[in-house]
C-alpha atoms as a PDB file:
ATOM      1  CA  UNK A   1       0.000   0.000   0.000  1.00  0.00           C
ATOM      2  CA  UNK A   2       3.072   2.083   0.648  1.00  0.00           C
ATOM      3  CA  UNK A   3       1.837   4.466   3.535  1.00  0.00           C
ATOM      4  CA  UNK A   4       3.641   4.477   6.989  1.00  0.00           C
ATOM      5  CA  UNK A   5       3.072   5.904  10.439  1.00  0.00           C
ATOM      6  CA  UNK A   6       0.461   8.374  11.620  1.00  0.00           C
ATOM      7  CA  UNK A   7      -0.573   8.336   7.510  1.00  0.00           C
ATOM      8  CA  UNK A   8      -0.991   4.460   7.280  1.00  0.00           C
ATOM      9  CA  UNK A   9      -2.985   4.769  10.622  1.00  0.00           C
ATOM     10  CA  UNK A  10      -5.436   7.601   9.003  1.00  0.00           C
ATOM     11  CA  UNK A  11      -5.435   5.844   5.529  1.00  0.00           C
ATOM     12  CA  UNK A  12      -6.647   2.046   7.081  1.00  0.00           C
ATOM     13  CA  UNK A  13      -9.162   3.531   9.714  1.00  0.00           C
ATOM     14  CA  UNK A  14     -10.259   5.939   7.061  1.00  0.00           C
ATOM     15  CA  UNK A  15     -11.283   2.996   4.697  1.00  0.00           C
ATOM     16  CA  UNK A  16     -12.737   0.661   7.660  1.00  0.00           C
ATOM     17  CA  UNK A  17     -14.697   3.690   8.692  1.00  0.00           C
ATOM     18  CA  UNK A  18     -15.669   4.777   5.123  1.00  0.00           C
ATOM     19  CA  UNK A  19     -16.702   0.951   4.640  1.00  0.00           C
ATOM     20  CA  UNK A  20     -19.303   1.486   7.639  1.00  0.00           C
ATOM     21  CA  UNK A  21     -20.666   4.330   5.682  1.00  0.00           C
ATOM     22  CA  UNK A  22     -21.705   2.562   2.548  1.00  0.00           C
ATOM     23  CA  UNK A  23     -22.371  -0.812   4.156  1.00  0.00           C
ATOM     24  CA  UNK A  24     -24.697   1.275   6.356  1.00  0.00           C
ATOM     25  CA  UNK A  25     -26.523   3.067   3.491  1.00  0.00           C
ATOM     26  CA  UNK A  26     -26.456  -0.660   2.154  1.00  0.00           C
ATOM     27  CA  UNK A  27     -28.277  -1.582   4.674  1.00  0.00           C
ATOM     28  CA  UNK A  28     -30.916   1.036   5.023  1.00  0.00           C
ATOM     29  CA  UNK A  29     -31.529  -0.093   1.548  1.00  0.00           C
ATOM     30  CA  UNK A  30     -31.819  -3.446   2.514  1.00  0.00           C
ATOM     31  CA  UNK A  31     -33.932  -2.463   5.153  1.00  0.00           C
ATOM     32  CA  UNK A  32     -36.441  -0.834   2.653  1.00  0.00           C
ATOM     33  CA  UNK A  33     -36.825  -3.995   0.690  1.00  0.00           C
ATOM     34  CA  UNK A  34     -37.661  -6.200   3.599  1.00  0.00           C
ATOM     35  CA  UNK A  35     -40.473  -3.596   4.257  1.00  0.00           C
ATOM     36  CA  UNK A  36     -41.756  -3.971   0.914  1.00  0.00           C
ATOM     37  CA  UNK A  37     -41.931  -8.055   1.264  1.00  0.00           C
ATOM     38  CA  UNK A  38     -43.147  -7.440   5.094  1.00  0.00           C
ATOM     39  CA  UNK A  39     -46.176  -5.625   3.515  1.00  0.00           C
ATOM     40  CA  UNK A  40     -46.658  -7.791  -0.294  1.00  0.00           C
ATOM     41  CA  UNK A  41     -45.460  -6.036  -2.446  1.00  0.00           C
ATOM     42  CA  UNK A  42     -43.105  -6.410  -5.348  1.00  0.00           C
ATOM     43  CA  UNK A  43     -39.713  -6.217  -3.813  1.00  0.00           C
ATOM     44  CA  UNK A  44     -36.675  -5.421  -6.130  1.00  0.00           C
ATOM     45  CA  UNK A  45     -35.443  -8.934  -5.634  1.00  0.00           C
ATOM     46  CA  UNK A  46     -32.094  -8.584  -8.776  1.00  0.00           C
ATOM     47  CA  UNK A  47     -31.194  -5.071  -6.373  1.00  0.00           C
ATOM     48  CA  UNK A  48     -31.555  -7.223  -3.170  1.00  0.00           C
ATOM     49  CA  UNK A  49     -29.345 -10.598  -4.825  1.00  0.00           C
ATOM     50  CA  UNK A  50     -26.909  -7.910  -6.329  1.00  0.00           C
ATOM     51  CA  UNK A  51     -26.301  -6.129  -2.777  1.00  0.00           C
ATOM     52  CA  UNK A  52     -26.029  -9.640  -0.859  1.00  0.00           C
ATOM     53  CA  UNK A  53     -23.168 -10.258  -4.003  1.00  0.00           C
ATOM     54  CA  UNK A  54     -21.238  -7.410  -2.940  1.00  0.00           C
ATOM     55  CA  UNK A  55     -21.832  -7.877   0.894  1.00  0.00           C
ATOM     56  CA  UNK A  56     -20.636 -11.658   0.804  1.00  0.00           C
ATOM     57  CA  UNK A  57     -17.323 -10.484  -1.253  1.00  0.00           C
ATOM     58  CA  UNK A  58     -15.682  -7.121  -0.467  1.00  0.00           C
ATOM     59  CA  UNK A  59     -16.813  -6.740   3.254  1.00  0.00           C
ATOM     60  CA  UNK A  60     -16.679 -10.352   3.870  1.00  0.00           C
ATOM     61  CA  UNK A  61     -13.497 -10.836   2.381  1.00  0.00           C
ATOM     62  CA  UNK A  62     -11.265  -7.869   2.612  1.00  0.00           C
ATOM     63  CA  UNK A  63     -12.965  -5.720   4.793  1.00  0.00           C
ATOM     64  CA  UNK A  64     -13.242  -8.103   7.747  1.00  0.00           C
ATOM     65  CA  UNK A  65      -9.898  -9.344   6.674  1.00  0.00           C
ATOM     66  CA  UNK A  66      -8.056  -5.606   7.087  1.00  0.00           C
ATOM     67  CA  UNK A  67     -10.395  -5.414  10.765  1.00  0.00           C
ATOM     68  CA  UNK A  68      -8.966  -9.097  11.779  1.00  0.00           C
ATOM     69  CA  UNK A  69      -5.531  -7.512  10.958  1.00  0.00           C
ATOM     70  CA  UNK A  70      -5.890  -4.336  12.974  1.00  0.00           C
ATOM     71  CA  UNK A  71      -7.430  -6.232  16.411  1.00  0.00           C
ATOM     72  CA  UNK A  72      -5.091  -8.995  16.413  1.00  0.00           C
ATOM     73  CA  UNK A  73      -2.604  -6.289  17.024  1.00  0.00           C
ATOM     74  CA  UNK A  74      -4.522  -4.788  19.281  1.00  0.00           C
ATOM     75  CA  UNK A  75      -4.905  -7.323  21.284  1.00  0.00           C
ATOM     76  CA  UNK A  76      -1.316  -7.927  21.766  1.00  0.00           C
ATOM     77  CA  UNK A  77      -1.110  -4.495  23.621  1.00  0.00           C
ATOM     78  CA  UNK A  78      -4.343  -4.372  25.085  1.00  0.00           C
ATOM     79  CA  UNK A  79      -5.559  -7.577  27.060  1.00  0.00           C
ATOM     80  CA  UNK A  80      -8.674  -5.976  27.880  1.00  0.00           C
ATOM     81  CA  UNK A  81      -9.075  -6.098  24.579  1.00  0.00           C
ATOM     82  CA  UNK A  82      -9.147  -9.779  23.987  1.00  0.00           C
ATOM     83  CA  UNK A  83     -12.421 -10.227  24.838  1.00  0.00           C
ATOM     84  CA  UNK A  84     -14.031  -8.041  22.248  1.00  0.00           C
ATOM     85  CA  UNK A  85     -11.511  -9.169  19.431  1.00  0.00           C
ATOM     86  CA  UNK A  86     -12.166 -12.676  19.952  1.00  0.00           C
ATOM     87  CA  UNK A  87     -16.347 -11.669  19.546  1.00  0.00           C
ATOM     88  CA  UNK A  88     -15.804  -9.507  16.648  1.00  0.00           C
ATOM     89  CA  UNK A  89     -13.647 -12.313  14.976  1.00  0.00           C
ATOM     90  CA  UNK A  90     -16.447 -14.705  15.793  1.00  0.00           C
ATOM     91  CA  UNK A  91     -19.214 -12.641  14.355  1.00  0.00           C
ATOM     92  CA  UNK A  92     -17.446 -12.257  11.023  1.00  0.00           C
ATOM     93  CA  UNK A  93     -17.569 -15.888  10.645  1.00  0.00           C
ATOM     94  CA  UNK A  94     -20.813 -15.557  11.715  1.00  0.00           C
ATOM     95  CA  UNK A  95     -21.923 -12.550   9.243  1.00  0.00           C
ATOM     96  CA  UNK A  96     -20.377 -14.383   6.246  1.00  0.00           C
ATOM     97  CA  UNK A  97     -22.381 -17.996   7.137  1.00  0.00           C
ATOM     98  CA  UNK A  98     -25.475 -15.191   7.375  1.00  0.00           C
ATOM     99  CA  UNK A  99     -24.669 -13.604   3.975  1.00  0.00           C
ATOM    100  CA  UNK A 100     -24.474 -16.549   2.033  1.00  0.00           C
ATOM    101  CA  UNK A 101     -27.930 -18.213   3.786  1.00  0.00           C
ATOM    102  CA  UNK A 102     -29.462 -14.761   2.707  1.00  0.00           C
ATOM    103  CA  UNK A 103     -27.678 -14.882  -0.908  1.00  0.00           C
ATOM    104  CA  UNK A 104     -28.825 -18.660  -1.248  1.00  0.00           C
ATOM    105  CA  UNK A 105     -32.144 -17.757  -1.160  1.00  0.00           C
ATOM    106  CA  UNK A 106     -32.426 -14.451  -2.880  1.00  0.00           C
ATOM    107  CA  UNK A 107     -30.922 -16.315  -5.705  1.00  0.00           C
ATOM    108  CA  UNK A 108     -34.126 -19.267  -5.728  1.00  0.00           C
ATOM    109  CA  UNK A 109     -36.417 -16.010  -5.681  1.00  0.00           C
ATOM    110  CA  UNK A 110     -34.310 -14.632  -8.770  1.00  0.00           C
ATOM    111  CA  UNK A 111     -34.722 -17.406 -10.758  1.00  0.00           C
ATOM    112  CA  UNK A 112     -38.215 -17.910  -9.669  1.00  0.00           C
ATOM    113  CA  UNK A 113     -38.408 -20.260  -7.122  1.00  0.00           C
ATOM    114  CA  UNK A 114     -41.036 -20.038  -4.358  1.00  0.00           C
ATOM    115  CA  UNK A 115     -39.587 -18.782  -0.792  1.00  0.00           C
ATOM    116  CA  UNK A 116     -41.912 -17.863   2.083  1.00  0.00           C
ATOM    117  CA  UNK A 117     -41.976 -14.195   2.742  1.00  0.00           C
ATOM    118  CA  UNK A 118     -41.704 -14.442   6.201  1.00  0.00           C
ATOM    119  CA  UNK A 119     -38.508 -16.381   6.127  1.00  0.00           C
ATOM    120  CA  UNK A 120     -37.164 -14.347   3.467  1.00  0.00           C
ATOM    121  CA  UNK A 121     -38.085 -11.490   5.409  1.00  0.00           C
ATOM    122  CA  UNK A 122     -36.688 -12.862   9.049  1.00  0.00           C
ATOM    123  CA  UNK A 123     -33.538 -14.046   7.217  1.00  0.00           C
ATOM    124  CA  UNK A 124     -32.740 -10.474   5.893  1.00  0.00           C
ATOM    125  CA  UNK A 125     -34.311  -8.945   8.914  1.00  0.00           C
ATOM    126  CA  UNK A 126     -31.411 -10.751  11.281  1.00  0.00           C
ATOM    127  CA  UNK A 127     -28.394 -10.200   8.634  1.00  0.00           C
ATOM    128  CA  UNK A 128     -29.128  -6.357   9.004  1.00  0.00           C
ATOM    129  CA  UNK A 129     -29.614  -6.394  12.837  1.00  0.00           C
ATOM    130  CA  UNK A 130     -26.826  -8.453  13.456  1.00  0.00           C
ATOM    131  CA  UNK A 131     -24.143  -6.483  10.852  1.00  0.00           C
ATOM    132  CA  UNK A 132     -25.838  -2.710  12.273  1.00  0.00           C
ATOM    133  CA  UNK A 133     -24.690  -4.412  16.203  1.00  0.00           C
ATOM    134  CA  UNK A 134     -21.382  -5.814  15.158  1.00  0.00           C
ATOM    135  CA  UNK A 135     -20.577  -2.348  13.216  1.00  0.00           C
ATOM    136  CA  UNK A 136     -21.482  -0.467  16.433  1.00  0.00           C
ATOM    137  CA  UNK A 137     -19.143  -2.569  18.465  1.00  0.00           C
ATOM    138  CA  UNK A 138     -16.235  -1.852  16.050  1.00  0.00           C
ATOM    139  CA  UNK A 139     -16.751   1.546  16.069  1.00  0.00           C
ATOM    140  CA  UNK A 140     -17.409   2.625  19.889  1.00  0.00           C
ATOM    141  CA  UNK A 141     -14.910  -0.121  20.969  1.00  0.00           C
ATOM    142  CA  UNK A 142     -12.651  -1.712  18.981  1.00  0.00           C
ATOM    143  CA  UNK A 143     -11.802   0.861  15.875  1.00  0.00           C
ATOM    144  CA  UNK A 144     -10.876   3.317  19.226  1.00  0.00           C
ATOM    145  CA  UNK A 145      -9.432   1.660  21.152  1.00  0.00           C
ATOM    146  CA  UNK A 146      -6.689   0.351  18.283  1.00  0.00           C
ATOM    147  CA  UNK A 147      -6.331   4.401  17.329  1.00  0.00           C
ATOM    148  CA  UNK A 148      -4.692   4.188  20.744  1.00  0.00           C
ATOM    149  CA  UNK A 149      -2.682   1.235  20.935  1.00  0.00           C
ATOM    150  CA  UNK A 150      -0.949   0.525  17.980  1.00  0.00           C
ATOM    151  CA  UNK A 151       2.353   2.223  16.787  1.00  0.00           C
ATOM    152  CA  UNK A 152       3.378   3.278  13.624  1.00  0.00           C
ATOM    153  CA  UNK A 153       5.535   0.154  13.018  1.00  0.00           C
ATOM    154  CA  UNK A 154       2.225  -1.875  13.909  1.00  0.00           C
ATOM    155  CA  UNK A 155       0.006   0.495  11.101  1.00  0.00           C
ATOM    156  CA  UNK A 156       2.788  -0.334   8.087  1.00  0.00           C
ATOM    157  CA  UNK A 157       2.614  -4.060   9.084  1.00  0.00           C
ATOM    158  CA  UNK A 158      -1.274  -3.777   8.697  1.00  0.00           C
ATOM    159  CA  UNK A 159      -0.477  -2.104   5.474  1.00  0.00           C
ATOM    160  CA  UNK A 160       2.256  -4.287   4.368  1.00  0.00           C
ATOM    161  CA  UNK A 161      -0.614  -6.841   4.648  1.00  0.00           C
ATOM    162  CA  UNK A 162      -3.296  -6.414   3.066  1.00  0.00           C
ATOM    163  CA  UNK A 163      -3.533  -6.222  -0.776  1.00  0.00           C
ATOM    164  CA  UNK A 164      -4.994  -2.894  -2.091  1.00  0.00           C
ATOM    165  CA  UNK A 165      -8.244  -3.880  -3.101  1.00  0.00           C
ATOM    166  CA  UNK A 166     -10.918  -1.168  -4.349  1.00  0.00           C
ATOM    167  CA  UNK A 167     -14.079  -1.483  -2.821  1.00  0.00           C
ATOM    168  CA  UNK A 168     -16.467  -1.400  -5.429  1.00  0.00           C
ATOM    169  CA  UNK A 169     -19.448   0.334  -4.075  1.00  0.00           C
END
């Protein structure tokens, strides 16, 4: 990535925090489409599959991969620190087994298969509740918390990392 210090610092927790912002608009889209199948009507189905495409590859993949980076060093400075790490890591598995379930079957309603409502609708319901809590934690916990703790040396090892991937959205 070629950025050091106080500058590779900024430039990671920039992205990770820019990444909240359009997951989060993501999701308030999200959100409007399970309100449309909550109250029968014609949801945009292709715009719901094409959103749970991006969500199961950038953020599941890099994203979450750059985070996993960043707390693993923080938890080598801050043992308090452990605990919350070690959930966040968990619910990334967690939100990428949830993405794909979701994905899986907003792909039988795009090529016309039958899928309850309800469970369509509880299934997207849970992925967006889950991924607005996890985001929260990150961001009044963990994305602090490593602001603090990790030194410049620890910010170009990040950086040294992870391959610069674009997100797309």
């Amino acid at each position: 990535m070629g950025i050091d210090g106080e500058n590779g610092m900024s430039t990671i927790m920039e992205q990770l925090k820019s990444d909240h912002i359009n997951i989060s608009r993501l999701l308030v889209t999200l959100e409007e489409q399970m309100d449309v199948v909550h109250d029968e009507r014609n949801a945009d189905f292709e715009l719901v599959h094409d959103i749970l495409v991006y969500m199961t590859h950038y953020p599941d993949h890099t994203h979450h991969t750059i985070e996993d980076l960043v707390f693993q060093k923080l938890s080598n400075y801050d043992s308090t620190a452990r605990s919350v790490v070690s959930q966040l890591g968990r619910e990334h598995a967690g939100l990428a087994k949830k993405g794909l379930r979701f994905l899986e079957m907003l792909r039988h309603v795009v090529d016309g298969a039958l899928v309850e409502r309800d469970v369509l609708e509880n299934t997207g319901r849970d992925y967006i509740e889950f991924l607005r809590s996890h985001m929260a934690i990150e961001e009044s916990d963990a994305f602090p918390r490593a602001e603090r703790a990790l030194s410049d040396e620890d910010w170009e090892d990040v950086a040294s990392s992870i391959e610069a991937r674009i997100d797309p959205v």
